[in-house]
C-alpha atoms as a PDB file:
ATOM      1  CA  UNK A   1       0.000   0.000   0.000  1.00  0.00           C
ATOM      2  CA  UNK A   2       1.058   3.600  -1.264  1.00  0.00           C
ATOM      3  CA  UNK A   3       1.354   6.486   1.818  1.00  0.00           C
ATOM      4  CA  UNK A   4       2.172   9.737   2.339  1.00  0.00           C
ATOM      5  CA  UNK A   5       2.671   9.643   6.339  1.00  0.00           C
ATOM      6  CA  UNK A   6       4.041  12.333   8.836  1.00  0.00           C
ATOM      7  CA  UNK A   7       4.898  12.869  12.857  1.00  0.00           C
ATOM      8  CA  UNK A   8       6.245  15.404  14.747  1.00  0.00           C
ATOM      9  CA  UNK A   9       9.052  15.257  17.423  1.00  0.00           C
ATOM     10  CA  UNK A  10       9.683  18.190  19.847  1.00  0.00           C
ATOM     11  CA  UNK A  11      14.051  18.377  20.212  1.00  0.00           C
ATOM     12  CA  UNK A  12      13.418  21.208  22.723  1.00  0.00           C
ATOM     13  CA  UNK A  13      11.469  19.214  25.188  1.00  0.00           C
ATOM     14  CA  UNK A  14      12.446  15.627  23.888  1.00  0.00           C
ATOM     15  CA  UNK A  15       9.327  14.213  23.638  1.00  0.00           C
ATOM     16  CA  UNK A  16       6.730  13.822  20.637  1.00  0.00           C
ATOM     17  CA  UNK A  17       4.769  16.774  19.957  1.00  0.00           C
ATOM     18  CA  UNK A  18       0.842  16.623  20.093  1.00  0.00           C
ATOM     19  CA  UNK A  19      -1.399  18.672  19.137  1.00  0.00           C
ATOM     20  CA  UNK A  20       0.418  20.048  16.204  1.00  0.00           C
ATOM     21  CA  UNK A  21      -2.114  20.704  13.366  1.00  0.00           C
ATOM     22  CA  UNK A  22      -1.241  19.577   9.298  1.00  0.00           C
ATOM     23  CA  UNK A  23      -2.923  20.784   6.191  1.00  0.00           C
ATOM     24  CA  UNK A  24      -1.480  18.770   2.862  1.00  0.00           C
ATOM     25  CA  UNK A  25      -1.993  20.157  -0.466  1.00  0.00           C
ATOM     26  CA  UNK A  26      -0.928  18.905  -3.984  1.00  0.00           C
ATOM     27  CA  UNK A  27       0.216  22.134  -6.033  1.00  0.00           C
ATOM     28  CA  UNK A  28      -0.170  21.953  -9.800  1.00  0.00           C
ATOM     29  CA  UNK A  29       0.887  24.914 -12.033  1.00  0.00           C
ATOM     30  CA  UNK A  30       1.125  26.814  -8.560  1.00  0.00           C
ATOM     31  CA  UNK A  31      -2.114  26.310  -7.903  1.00  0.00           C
ATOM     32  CA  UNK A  32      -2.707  24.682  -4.295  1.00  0.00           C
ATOM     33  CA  UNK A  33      -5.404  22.183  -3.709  1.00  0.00           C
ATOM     34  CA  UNK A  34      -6.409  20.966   0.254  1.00  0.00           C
ATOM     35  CA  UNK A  35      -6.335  17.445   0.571  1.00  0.00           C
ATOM     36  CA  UNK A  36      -6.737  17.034   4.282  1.00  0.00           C
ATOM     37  CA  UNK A  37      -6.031  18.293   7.834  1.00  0.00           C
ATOM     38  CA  UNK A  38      -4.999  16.184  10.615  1.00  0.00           C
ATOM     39  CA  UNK A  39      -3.965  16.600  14.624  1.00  0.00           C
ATOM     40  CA  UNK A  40      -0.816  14.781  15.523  1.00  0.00           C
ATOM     41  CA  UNK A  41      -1.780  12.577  18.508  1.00  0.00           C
ATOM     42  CA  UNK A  42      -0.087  11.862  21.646  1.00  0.00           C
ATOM     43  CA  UNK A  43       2.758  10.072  19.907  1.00  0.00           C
ATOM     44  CA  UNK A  44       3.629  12.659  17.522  1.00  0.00           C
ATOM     45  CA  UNK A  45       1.819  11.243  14.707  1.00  0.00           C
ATOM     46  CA  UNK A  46      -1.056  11.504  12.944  1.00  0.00           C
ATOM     47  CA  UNK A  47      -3.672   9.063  13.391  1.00  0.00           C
ATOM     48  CA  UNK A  48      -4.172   7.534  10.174  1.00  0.00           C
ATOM     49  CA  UNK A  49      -1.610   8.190   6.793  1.00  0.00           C
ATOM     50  CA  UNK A  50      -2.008  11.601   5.320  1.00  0.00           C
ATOM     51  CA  UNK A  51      -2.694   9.427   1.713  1.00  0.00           C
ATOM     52  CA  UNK A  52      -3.266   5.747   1.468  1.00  0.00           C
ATOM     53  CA  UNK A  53      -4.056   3.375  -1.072  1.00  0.00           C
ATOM     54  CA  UNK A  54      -3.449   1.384  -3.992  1.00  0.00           C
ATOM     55  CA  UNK A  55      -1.394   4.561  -5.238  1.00  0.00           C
ATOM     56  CA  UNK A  56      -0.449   8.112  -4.512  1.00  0.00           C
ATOM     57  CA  UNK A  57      -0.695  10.471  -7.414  1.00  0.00           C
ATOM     58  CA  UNK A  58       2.787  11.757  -8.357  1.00  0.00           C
ATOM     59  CA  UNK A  59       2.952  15.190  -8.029  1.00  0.00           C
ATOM     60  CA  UNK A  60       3.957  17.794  -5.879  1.00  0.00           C
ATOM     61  CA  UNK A  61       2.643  18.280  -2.221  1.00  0.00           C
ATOM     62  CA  UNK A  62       2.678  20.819   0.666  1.00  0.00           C
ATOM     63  CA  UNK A  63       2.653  19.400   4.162  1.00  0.00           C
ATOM     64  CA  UNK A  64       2.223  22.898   6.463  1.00  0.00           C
ATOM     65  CA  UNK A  65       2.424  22.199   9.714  1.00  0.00           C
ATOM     66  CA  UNK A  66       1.031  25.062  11.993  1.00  0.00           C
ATOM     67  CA  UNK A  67       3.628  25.212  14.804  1.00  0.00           C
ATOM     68  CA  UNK A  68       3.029  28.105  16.097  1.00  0.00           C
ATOM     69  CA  UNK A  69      -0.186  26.995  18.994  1.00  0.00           C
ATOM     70  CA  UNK A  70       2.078  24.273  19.724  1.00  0.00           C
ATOM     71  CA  UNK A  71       4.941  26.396  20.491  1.00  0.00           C
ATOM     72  CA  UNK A  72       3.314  28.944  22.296  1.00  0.00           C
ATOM     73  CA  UNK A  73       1.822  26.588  24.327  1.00  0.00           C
ATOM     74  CA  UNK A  74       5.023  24.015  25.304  1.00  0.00           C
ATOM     75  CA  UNK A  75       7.272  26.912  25.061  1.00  0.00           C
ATOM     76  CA  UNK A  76       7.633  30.061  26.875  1.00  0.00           C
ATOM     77  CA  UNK A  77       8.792  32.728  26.503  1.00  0.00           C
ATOM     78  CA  UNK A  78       8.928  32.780  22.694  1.00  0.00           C
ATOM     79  CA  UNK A  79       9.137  35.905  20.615  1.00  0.00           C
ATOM     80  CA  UNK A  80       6.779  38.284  19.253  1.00  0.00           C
ATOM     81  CA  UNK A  81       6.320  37.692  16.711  1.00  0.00           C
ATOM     82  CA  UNK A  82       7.515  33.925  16.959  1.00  0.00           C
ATOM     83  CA  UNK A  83      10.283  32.837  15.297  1.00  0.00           C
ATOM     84  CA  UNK A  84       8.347  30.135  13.931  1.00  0.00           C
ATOM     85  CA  UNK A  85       4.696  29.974  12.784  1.00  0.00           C
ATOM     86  CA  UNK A  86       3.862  27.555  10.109  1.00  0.00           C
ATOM     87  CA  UNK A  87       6.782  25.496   8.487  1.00  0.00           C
ATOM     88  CA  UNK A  88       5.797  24.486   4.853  1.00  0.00           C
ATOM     89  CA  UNK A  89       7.149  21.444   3.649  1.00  0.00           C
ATOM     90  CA  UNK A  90       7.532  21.118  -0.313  1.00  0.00           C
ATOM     91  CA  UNK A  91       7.813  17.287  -1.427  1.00  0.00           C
ATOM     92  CA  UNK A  92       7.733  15.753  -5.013  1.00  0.00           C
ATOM     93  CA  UNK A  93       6.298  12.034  -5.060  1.00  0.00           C
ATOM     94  CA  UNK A  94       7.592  10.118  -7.879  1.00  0.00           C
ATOM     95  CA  UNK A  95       7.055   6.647  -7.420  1.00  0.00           C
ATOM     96  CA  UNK A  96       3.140   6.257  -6.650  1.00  0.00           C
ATOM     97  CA  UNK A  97       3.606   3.133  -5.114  1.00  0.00           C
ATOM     98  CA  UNK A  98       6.131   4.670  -2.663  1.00  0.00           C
ATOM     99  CA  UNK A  99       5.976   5.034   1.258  1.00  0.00           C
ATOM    100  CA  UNK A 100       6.656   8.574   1.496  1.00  0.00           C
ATOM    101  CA  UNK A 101       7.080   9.405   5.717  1.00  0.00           C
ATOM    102  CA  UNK A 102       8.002  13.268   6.010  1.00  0.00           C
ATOM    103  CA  UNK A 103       9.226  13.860   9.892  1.00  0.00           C
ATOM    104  CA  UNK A 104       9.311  17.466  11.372  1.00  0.00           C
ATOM    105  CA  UNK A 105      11.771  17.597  13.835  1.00  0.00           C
ATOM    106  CA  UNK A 106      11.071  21.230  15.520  1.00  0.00           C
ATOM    107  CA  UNK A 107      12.112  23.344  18.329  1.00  0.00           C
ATOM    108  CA  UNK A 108      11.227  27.086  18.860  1.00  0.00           C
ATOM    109  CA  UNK A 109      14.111  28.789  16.581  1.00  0.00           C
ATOM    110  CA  UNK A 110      14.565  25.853  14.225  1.00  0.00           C
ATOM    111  CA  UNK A 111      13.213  22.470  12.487  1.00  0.00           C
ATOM    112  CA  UNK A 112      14.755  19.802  10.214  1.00  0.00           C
ATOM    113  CA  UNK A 113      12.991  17.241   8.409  1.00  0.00           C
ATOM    114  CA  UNK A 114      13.847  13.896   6.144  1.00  0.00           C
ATOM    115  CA  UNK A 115      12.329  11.097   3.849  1.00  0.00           C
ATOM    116  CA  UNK A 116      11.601   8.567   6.204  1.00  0.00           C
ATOM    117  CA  UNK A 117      10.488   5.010   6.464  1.00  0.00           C
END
């Protein structure tokens, strides 16, 4: 089975960040279509894959993650304006039989993120 598939890990506190809302989007020609929205759960991760099936279509695809709540909440005192408010993550799927797992790995004044498994 084909996935796109996410979680999120909090390096300032070590310990998984919940609560963190995603929005994924394919963008075609610059245009941006919403897919879904999902609420990472107590493990970091969202309950169910962000795509699943037979197949993902190959494309291009936004993952935005809105850190900023979660910040402000787990992290004080932050700046203001925050450092960090929504980190957009651009991803190209080629193979649509793929398992595509995009971690954000986030802290206040920085994130990092990879092509998981």
């Amino acid at each position: 089975m084909a996935r796109l598939s996410t979680h999120v890990l909090d390096l300032a506190r070590g310990t998984p960040a919940a609560g963190v809302t995603i929005d994924l989007h394919a963008v075609d020609s610059g245009l941006r279509r919403h897919i879904t929205r999902a609420v990472t759960n107590s493990d970091g991760r969202t309950d169910q894959p962000l795509i699943s099936g037979d197949h993902i279509p190959v494309g291009v695809y936004e993952l935005t993650f809105h850190a900023v709540e979660y910040l402000q909440l787990h992290h004080a005192p932050l700046t203001a304006p925050p450092f960090l408010g929504e980190i957009v993550i651009r991803v190209g799927i080629a193979d649509p039989n793929g398992n595509y797992h995009i971690p954000l790995l986030l802290s206040p004044f920085g994130y990092s993120t990879y092509r998981g498994s």
